[in-house]
Protein backbone atom coordinates (compact mmCIF):
# COMPACT_ATOMS: atom_id res chain seq x y z
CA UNK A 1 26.07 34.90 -86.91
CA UNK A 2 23.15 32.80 -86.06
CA UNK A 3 19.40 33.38 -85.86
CA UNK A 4 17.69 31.52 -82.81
CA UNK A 5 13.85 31.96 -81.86
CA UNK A 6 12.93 33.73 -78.36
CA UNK A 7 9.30 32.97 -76.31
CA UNK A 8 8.63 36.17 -74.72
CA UNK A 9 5.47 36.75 -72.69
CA UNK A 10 2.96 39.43 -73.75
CA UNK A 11 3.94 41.90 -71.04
CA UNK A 12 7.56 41.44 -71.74
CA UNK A 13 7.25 42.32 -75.15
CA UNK A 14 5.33 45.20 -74.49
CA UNK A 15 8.98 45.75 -72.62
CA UNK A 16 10.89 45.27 -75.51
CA UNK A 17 8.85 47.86 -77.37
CA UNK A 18 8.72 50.29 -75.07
CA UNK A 19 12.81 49.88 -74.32
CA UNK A 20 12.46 48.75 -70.85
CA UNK A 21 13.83 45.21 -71.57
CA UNK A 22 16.99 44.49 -72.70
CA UNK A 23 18.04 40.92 -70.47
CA UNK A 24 16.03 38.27 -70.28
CA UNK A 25 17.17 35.12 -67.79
CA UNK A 26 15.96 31.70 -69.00
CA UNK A 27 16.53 28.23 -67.03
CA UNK A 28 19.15 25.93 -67.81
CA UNK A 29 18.19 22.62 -68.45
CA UNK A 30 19.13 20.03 -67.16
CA UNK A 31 20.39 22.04 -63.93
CA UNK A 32 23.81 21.43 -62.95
CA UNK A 33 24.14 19.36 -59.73
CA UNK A 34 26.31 19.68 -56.87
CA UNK A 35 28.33 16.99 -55.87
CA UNK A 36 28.21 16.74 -52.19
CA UNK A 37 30.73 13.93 -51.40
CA UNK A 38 33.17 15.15 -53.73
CA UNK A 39 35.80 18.15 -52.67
CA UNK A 40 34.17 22.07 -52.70
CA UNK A 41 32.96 23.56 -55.68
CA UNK A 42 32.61 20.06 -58.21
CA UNK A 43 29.30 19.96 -60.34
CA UNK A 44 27.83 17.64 -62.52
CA UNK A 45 26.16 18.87 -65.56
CA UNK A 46 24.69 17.21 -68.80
CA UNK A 47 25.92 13.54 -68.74
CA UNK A 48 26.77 11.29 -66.10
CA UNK A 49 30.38 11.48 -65.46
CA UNK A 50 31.24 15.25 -66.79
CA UNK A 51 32.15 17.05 -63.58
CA UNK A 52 33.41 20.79 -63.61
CA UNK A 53 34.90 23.26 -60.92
CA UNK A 54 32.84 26.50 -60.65
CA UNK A 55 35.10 28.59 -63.06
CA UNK A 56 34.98 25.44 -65.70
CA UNK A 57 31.24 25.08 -65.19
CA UNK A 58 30.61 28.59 -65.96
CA UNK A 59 32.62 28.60 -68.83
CA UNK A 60 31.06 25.52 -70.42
CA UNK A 61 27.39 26.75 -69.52
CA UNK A 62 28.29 30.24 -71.42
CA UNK A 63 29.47 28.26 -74.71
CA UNK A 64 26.14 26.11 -74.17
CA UNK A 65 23.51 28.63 -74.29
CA UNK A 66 20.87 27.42 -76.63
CA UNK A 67 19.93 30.75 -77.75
CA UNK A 68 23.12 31.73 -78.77
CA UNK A 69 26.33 33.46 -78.60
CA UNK A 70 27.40 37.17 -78.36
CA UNK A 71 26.30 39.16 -81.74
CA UNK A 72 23.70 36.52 -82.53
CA UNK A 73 20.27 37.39 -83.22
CA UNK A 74 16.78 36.63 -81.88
CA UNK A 75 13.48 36.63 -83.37
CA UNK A 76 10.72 37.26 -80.92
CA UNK A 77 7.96 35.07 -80.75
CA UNK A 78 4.99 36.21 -79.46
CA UNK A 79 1.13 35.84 -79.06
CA UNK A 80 -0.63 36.64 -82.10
CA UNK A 81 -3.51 36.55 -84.26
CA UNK A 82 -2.97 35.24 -88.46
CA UNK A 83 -5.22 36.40 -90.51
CA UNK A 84 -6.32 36.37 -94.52
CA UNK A 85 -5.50 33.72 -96.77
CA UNK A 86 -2.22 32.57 -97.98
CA UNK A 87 0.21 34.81 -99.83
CA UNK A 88 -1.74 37.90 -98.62
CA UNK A 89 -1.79 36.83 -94.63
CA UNK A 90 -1.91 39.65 -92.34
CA UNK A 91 -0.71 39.38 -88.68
CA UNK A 92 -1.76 41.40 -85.50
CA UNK A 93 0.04 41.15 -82.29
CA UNK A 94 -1.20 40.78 -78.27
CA UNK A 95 1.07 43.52 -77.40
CA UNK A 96 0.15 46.80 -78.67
CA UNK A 97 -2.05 46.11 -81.71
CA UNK A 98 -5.26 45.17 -80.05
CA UNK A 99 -6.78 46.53 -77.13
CA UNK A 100 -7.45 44.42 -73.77
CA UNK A 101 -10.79 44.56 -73.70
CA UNK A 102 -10.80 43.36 -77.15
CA UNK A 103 -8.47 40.53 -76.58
CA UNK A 104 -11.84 38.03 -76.21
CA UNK A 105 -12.34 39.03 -79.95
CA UNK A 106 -9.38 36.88 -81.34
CA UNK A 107 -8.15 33.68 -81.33
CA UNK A 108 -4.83 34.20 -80.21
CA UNK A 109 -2.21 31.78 -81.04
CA UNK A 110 0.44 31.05 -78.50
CA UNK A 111 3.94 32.86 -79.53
CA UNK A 112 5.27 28.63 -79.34
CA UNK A 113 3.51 28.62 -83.35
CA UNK A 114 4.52 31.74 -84.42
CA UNK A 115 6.28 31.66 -87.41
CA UNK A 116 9.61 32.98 -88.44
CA UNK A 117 8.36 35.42 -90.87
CA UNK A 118 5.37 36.77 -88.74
CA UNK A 119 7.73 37.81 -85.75
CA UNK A 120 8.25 41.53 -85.61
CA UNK A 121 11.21 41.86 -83.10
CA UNK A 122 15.02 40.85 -83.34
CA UNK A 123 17.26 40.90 -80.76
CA UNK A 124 21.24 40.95 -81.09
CA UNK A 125 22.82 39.46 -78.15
CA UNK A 126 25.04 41.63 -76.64
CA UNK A 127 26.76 39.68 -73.54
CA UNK A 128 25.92 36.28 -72.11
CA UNK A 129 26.50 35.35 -68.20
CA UNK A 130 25.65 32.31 -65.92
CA UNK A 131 24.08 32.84 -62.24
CA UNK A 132 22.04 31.79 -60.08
CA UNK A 133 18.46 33.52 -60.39
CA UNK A 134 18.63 35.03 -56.93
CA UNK A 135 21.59 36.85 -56.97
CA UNK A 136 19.81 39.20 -59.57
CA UNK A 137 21.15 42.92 -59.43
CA UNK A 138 18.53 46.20 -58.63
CA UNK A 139 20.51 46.96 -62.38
CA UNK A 140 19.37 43.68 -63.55
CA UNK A 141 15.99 43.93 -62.74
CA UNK A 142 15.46 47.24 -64.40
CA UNK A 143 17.34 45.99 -67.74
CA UNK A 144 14.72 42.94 -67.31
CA UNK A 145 11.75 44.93 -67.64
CA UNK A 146 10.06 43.82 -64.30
CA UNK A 147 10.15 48.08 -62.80
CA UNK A 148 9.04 50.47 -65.05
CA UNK A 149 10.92 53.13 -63.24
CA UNK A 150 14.38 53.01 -61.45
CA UNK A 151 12.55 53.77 -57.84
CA UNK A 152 14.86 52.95 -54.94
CA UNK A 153 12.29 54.35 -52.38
CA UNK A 154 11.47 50.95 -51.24
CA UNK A 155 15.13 49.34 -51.20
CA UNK A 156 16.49 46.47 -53.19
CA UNK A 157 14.83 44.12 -51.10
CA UNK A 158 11.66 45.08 -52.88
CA UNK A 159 12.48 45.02 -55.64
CA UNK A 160 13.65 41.35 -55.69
CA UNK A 161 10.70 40.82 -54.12
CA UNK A 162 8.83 41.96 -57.53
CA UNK A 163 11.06 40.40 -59.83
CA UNK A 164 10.86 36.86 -58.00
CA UNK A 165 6.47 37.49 -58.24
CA UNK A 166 7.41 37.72 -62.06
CA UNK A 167 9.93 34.84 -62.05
CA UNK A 168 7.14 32.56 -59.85
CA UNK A 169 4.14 33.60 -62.81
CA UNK A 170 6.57 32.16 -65.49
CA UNK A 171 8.24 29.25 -63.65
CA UNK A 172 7.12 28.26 -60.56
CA UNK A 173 4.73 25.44 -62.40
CA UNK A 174 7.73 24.31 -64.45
CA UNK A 175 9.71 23.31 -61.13
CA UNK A 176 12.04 26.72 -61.13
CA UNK A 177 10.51 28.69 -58.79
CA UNK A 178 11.92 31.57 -57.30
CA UNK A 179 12.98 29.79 -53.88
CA UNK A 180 14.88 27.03 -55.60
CA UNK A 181 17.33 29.54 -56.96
CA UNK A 182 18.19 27.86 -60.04
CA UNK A 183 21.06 28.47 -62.46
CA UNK A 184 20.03 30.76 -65.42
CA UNK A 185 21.11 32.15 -68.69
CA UNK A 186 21.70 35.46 -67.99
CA UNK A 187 21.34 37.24 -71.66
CA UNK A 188 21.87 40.65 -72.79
CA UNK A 189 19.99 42.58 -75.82
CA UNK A 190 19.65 45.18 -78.10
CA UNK A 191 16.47 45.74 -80.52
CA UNK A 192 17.17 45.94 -83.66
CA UNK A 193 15.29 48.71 -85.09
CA UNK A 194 14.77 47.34 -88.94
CA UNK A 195 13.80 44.20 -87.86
CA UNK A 196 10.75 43.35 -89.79
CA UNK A 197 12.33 40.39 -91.98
């Protein structure tokens, strides 16, 4: 078993805490790249000159995943506030500990710095898939925490509709927006409920 750190957004750990999210998706870089004058279904991924069928390129992307492997754990990383002096450092947390309209009060550092003993949240991976972001199940977008209720009053078309908003505010500016239907990391979770370390 292996411990791997997680970014998660403030909203999305609000998620986590409130058991709405248990998937998160996460780009895979460098993006696998069809190979258009070679026969149906060839990729090329990772260096020049490793070419895969779709079953093969699955299958290597899956034993690839940065963050991990099946049973593996995650420690959350998330915006926060240190404070105190060193050894008697205290730590408060975007989501849930401080109010919004007090968030102007704090320095906040971005959940990149946060260290491994200040996060509050692991994860144990529980399943691991590859896709491409926009073929994203009404299921999937529950488990990721973008609906807060299953509501199937406006169709599943809306609902992707919401999701890809989401997916465009995290990684449109990156160069994976929604429309370029990039491959993803498709991971599964559980909280751990003693996870302070």
């Amino acid at each position: 078993m292996k411990q791997h750190p997680i970014l998660m957004s403030t909203p999305m750990v609000k998620a986590i805490l409130c058991g709405n999210k248990t998937m998160t998706r996460r780009v895979i870089k460098p993006q696998p790249i069809k190979i258009d004058d070679a026969f149906d279904g060839t990729w090329e991924w990772k260096d020049k000159g490793h070419y895969f069928d779709d079953l093969t390129l699955i299958c290597e992307l899956i034993s690839s995943c940065p963050y991990g492997q099946e049973s593996d754990k995650l420690w959350v990383r998330e915006t926060h506030f240190i404070g105190g002096v060193k050894p008697k450092e205290w730590v408060m947390y975007k989501a849930m500990d401080c109010p919004e309209k007090k968030w102007g009060e704090y320095i906040w550092r971005p959940s990149i710095f946060m260290p491994r003993w200040a996060s509050r949240i692991t994860l144990e991976i529980t399943g691991i898939k590859v896709e491409r972001v926009q073929e994203i199940t009404d299921n999937d977008i529950y488990s990721e925490g973008a609906l807060n209720v299953k509501d199937t009053t406006f169709g599943s078309g809306f609902n992707k509709k919401v999701f890809a908003r989401l997916w465009d505010s995290i990684n449109a500016q990156r160069g994976y927006s929604w429309e370029s239907n990039c491959w993803v990391w498709v991971i599964s979770f559980k909280r751990l409920h003693n996870d302070w370390n």
